[in-house]
N, C-alpha and C. Protein backbone atom coordinates (compact mmCIF):
# COMPACT_ATOMS: atom_id res chain seq x y z
N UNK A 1 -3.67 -12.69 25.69
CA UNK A 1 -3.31 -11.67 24.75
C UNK A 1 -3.52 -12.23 23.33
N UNK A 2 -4.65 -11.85 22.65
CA UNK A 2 -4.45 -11.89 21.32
C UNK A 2 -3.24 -12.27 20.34
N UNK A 3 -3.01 -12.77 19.53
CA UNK A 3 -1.72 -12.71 18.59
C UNK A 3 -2.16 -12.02 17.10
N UNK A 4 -1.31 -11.20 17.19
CA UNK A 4 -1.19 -10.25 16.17
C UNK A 4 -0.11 -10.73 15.11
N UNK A 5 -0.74 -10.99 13.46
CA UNK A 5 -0.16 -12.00 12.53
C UNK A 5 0.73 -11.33 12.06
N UNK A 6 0.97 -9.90 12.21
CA UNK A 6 2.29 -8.93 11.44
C UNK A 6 3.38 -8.83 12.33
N UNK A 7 3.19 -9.45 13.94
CA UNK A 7 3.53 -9.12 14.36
C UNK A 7 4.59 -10.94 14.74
N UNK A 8 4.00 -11.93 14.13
CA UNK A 8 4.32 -13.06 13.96
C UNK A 8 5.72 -13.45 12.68
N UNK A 9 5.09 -12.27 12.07
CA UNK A 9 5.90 -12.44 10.38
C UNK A 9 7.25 -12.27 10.86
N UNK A 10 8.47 -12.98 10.06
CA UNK A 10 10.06 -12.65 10.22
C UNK A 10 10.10 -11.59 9.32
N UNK A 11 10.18 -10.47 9.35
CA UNK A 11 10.35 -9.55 8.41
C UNK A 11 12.17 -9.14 8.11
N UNK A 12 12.96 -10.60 8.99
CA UNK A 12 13.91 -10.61 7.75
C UNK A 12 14.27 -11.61 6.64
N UNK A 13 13.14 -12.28 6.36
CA UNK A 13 12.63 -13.40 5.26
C UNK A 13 12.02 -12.80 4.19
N UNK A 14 11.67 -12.03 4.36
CA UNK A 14 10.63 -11.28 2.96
C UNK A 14 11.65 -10.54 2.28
N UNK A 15 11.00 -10.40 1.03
CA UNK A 15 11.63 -9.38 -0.09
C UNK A 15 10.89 -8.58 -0.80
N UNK A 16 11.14 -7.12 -0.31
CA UNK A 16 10.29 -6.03 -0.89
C UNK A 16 11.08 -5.88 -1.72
N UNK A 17 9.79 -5.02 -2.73
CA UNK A 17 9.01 -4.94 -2.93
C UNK A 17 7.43 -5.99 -3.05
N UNK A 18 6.26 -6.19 -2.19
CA UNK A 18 5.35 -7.20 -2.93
C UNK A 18 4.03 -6.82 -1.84
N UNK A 19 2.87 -7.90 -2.08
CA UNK A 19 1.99 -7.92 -1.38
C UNK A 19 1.86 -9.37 -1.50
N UNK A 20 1.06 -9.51 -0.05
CA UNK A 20 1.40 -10.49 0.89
C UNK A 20 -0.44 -10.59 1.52
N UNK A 21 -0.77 -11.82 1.12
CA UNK A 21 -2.05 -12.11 1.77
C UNK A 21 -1.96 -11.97 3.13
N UNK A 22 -2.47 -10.72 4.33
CA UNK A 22 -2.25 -11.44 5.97
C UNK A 22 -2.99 -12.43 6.05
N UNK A 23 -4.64 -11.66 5.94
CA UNK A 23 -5.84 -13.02 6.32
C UNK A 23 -7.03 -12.90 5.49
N UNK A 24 -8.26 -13.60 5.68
CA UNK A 24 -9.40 -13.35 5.05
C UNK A 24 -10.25 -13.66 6.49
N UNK A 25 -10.88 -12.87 6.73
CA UNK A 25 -12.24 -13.00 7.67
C UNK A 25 -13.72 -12.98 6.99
N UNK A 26 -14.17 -14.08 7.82
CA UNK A 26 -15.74 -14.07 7.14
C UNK A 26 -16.55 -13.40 8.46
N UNK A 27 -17.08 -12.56 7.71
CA UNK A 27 -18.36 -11.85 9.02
C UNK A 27 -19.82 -12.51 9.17
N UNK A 28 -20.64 -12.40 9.94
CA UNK A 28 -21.70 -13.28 10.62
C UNK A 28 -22.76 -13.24 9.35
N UNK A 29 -22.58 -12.44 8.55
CA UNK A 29 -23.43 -12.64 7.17
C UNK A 29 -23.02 -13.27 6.42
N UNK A 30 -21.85 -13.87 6.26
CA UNK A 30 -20.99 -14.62 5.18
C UNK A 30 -20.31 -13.82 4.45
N UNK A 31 -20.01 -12.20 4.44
CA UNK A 31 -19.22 -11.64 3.69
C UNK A 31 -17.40 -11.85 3.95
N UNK A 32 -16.89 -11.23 3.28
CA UNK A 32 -15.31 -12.14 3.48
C UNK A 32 -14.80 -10.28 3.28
N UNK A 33 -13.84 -10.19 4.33
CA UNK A 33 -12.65 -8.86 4.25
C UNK A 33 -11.38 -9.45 4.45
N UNK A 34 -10.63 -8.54 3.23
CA UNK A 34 -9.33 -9.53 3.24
C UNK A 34 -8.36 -8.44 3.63
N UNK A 35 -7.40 -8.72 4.42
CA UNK A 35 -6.38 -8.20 4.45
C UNK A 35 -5.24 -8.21 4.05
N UNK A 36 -4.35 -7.35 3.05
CA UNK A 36 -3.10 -7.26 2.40
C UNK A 36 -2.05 -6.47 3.03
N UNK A 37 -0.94 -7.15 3.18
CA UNK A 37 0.31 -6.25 3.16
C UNK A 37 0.87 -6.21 1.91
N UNK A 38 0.66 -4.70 1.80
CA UNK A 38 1.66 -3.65 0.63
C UNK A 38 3.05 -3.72 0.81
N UNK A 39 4.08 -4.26 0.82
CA UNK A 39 5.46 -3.54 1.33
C UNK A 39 5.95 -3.07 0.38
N UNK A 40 6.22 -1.98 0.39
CA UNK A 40 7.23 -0.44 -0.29
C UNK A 40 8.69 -1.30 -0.41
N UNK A 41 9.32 -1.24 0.90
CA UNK A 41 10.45 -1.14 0.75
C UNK A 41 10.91 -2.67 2.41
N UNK A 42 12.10 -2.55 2.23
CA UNK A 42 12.43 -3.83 2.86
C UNK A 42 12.79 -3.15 3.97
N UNK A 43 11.92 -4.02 5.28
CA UNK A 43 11.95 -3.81 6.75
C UNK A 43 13.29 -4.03 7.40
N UNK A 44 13.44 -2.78 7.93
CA UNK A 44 14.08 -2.57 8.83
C UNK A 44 15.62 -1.98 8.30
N UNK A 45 15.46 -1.76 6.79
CA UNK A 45 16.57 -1.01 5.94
C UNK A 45 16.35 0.07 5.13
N UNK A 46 15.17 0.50 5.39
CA UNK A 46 14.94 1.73 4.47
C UNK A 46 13.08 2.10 5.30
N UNK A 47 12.77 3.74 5.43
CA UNK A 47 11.55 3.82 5.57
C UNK A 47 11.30 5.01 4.43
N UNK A 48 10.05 5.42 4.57
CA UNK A 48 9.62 6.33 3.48
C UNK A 48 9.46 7.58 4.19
N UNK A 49 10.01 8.64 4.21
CA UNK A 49 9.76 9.84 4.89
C UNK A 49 8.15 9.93 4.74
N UNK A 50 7.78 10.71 6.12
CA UNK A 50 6.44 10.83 6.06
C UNK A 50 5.37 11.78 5.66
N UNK A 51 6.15 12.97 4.85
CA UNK A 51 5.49 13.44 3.75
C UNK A 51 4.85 12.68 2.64
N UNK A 52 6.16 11.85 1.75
CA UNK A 52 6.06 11.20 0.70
C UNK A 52 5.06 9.83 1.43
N UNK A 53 5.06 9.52 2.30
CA UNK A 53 4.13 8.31 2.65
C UNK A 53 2.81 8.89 2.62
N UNK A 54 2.40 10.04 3.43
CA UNK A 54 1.14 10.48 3.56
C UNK A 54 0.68 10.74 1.88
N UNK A 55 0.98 11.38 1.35
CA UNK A 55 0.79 11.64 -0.03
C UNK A 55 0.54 10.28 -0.67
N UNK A 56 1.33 9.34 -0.65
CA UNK A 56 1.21 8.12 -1.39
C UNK A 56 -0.52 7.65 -0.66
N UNK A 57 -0.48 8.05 0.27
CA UNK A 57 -1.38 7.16 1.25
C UNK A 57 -2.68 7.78 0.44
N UNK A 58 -2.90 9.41 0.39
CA UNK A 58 -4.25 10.03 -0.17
C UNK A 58 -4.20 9.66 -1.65
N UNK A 59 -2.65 9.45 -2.62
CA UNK A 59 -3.24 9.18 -3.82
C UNK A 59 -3.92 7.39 -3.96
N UNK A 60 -3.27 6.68 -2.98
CA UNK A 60 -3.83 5.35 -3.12
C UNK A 60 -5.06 5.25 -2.60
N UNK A 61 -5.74 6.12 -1.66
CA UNK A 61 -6.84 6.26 -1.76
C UNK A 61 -7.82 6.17 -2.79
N UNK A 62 -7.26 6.60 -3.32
CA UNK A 62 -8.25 7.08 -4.88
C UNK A 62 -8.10 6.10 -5.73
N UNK A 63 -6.47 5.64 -6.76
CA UNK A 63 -6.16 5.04 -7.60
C UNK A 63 -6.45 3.56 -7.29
N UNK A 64 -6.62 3.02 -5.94
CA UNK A 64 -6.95 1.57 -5.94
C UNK A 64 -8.06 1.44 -5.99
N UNK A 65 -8.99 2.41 -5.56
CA UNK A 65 -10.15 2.10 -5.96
C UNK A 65 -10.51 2.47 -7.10
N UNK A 66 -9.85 3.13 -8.15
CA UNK A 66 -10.37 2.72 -9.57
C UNK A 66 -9.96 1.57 -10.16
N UNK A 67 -8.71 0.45 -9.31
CA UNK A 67 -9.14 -0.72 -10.04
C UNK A 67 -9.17 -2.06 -9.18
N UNK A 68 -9.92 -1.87 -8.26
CA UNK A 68 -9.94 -2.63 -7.34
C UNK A 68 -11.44 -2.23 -6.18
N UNK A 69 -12.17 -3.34 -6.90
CA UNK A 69 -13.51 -3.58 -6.18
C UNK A 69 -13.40 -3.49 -4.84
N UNK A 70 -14.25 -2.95 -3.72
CA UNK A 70 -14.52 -3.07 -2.24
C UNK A 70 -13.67 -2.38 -1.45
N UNK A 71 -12.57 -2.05 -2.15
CA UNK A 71 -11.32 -1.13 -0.84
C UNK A 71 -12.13 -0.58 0.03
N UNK A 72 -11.87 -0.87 1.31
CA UNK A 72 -12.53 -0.50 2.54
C UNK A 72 -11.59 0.56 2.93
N UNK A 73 -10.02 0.24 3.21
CA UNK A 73 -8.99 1.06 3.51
C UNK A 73 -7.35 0.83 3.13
N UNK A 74 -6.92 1.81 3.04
CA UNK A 74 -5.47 1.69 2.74
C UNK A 74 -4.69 2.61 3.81
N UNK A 75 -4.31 2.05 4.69
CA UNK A 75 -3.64 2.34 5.78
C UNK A 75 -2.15 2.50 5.85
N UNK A 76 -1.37 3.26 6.05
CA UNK A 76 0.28 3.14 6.50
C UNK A 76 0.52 2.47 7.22
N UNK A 77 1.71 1.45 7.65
CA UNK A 77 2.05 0.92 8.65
C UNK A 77 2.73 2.03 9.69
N UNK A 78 3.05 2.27 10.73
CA UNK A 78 3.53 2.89 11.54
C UNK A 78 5.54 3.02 11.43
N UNK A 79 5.53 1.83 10.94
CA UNK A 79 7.07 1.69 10.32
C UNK A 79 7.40 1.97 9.27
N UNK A 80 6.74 2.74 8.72
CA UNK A 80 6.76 3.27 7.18
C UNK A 80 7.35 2.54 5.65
N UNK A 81 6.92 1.47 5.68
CA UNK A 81 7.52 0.47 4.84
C UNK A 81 6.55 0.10 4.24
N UNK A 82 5.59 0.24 4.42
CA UNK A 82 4.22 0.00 3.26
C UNK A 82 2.65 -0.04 3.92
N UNK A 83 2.19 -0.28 3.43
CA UNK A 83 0.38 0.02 3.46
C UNK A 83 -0.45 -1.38 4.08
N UNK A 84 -1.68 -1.57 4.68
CA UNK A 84 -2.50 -2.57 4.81
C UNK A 84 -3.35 -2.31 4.32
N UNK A 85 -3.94 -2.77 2.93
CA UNK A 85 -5.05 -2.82 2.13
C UNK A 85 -6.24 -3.70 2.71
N UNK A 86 -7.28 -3.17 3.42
CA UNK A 86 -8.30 -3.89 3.57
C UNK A 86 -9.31 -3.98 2.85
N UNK A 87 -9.92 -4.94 2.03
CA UNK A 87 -10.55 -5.34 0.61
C UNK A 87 -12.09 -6.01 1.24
N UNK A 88 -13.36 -6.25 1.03
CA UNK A 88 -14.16 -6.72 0.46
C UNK A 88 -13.94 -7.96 -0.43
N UNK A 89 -14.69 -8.92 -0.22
CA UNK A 89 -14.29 -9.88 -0.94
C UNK A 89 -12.89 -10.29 -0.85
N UNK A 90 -12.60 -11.22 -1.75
CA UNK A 90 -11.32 -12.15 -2.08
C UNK A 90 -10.26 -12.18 -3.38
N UNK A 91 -9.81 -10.56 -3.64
CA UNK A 91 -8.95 -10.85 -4.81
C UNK A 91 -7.90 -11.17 -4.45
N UNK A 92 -6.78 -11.64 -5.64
CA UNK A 92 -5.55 -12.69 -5.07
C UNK A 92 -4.68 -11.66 -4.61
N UNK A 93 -3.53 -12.12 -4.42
CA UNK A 93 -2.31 -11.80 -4.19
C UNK A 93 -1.74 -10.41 -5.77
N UNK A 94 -2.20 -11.35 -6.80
CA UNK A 94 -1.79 -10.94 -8.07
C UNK A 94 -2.77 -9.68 -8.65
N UNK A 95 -3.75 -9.89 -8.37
CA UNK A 95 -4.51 -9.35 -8.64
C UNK A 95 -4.52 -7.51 -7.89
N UNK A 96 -4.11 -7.57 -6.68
CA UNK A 96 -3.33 -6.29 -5.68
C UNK A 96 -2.35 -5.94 -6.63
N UNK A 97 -1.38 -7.02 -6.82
CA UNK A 97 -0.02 -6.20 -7.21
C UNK A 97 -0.04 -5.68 -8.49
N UNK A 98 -1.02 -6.75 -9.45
CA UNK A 98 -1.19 -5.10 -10.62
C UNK A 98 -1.84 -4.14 -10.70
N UNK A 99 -3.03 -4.06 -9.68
CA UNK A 99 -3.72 -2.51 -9.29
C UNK A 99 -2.53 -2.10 -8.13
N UNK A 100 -1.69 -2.03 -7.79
CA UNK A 100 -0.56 -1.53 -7.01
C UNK A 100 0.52 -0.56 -7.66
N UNK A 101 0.81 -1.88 -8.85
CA UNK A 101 2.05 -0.89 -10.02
C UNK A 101 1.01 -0.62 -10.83
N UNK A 102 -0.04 -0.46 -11.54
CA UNK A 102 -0.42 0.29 -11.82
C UNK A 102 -0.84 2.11 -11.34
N UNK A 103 -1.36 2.13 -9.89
CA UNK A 103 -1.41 2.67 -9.10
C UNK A 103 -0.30 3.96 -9.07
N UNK A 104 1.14 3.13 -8.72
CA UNK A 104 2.39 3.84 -8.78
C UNK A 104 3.25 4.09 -9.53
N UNK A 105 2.42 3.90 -10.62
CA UNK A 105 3.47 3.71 -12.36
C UNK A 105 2.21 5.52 -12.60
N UNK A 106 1.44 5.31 -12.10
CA UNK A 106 0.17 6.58 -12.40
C UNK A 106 1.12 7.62 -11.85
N UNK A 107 1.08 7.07 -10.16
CA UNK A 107 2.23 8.35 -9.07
C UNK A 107 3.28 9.01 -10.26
N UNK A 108 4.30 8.40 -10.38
CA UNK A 108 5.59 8.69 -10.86
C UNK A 108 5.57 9.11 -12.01
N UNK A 109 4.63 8.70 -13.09
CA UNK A 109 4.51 9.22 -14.48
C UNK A 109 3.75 10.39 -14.83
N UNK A 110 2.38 10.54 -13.86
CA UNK A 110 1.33 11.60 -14.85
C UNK A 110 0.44 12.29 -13.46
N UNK A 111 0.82 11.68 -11.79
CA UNK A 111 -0.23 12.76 -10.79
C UNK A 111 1.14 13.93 -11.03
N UNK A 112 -0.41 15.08 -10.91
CA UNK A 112 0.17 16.48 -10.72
C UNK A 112 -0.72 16.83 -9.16
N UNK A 113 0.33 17.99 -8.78
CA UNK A 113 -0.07 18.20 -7.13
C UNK A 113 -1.78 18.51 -7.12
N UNK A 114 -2.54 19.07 -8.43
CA UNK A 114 -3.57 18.91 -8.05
C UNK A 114 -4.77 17.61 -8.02
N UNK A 115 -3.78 16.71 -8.18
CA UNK A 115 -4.70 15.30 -8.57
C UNK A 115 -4.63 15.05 -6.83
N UNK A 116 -3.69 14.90 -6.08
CA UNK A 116 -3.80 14.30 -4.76
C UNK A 116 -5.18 15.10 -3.83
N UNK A 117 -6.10 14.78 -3.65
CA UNK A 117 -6.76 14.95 -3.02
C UNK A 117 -6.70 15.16 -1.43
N UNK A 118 -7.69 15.98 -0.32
CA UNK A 118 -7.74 15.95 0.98
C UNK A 118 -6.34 16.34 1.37
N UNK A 119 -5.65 17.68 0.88
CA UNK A 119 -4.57 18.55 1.32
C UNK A 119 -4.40 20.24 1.43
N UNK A 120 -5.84 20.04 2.05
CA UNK A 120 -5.90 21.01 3.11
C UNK A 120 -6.53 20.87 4.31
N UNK A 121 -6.67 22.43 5.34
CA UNK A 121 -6.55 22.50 6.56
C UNK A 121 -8.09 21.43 7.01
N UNK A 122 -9.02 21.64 6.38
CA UNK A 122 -10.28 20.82 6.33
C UNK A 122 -10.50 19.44 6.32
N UNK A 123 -9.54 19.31 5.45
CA UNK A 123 -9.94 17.46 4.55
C UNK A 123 -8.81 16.87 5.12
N UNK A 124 -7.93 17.91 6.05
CA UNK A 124 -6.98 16.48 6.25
C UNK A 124 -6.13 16.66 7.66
N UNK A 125 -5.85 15.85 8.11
CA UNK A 125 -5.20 16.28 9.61
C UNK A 125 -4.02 16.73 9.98
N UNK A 126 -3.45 16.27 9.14
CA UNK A 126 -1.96 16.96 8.88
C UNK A 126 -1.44 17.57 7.71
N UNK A 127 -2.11 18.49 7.41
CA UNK A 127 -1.74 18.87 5.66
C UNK A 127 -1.11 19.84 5.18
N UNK A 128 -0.02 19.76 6.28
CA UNK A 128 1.13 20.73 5.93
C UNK A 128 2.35 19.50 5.20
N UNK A 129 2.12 18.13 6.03
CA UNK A 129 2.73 17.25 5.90
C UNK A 129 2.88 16.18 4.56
N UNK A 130 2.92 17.12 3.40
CA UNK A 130 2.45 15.89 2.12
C UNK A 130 3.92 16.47 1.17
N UNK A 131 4.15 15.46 1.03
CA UNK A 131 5.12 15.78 -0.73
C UNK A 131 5.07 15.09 -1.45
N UNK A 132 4.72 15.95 -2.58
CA UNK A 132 4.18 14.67 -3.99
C UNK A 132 5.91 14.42 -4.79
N UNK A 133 6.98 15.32 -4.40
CA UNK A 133 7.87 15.23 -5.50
C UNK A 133 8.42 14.23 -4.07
N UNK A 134 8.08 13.99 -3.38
CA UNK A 134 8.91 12.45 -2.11
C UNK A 134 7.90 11.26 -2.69
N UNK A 135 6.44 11.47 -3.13
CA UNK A 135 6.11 10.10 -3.17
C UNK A 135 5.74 9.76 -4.72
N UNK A 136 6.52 10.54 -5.55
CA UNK A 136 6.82 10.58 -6.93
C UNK A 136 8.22 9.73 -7.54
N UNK A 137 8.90 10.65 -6.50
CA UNK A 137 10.46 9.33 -6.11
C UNK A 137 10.30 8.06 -5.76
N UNK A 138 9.57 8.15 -4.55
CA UNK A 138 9.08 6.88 -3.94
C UNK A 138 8.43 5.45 -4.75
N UNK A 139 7.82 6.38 -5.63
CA UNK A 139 6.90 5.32 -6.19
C UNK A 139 7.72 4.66 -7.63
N UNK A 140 8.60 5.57 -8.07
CA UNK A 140 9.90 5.26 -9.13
C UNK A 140 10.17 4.32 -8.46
N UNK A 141 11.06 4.39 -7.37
CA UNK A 141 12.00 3.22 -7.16
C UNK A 141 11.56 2.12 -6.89
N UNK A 142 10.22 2.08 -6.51
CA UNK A 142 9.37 0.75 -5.96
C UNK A 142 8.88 0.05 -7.40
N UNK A 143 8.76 0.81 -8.09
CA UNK A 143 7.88 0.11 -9.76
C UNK A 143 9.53 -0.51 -10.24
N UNK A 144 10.50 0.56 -10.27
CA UNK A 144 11.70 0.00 -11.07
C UNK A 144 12.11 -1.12 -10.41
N UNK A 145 12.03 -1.35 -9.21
CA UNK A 145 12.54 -2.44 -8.22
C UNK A 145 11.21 -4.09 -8.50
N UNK A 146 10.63 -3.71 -9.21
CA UNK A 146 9.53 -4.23 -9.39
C UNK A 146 8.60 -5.11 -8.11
N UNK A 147 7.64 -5.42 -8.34
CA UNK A 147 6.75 -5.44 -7.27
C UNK A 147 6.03 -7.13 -7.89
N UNK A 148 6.55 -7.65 -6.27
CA UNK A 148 6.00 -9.34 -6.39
C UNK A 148 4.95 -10.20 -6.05
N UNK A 149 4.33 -10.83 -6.17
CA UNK A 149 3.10 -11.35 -5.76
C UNK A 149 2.96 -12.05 -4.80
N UNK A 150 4.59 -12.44 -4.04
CA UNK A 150 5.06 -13.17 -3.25
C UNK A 150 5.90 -12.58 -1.94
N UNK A 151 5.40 -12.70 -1.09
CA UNK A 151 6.58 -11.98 0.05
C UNK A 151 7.78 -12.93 0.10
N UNK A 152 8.19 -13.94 -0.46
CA UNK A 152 9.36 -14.90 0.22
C UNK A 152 9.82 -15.04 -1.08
N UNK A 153 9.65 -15.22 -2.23
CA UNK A 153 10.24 -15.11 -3.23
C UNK A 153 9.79 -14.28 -4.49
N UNK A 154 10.50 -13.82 -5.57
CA UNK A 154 10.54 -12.65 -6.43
C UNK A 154 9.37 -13.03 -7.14
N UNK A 155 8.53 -12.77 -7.23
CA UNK A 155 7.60 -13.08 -8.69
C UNK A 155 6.98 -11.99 -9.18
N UNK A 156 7.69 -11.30 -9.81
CA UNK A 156 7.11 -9.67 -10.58
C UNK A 156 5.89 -9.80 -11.39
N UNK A 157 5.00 -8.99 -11.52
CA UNK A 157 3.90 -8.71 -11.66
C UNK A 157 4.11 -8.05 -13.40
């Protein structure tokens, strides 16, 4: 059986808000995809309703890739506590977390419901399921709580 590295992590050692290098893989051409954990909020004491997650999920679609080269994908975790950013290339730790609060300082201050993209019956699979005034909240308390470069100790961005 494979070992799965999120599934290795003590997720009662970490302190959300932050992002968290999982891995970097090099593919048979020499290109490098990196994988990030986003965490929102601290495992196993708080999740994000899944309106306000889906919504967060289509606006980070968009907003990380205006400042963040290669985003391949930004995924939800299934436990609703934050995102897996899969990247192109090798930016740091630091480098995520200020296209992150930037990202969600955008959410909470200035998207209006028509900025979120892919929320309708066409573009999206569940798109009855979105609330921008849940991931407007959401994204307040995560910027005010500030957001670290470090999963094990505080280092705000």
């Amino acid at each position: 059986m494979a070992e799965v590295e999120s599934f290795t992590l003590d997720h009662t050692k970490v302190k959300a808000p932050y992002v968290r290098l999982i891995t970097k893989e090099n593919g048979r051409e020499g290109d490098t995809i990196t994988n990030f954990d986003l965490r929102f909020v601290q495992p196993n004491e708080n999740a994000i309703p899944t309106g306000g997650l889906h919504t967060i999920e289509h606006l980070l679609a968009d907003l990380l890739r205006d400042r963040l080269t290669g985003v391949i994908d930004c995924s939800p975790f299934g436990c609703r506590t934050g995102f897996h950013l899969i990247v192109w290339g090798e930016p740091t730790a630091h480098e995520v977390a200020v296209a992150l609060k930037e990202s969600l300082e955008e959410i909470a201050e200035k998207t209006q419901w028509e900025d979120v993209q892919g929320t309708d019956i066409i573009s999206c699979g569940n798109y009855r399921d979105h609330s921008l005034f849940s991931a407007k909240e959401w994204a307040k308390k995560i910027v005010a709580e500030g957001i670290s470069d470090d999963a094990f100790e505080r280092h705000l961005v």
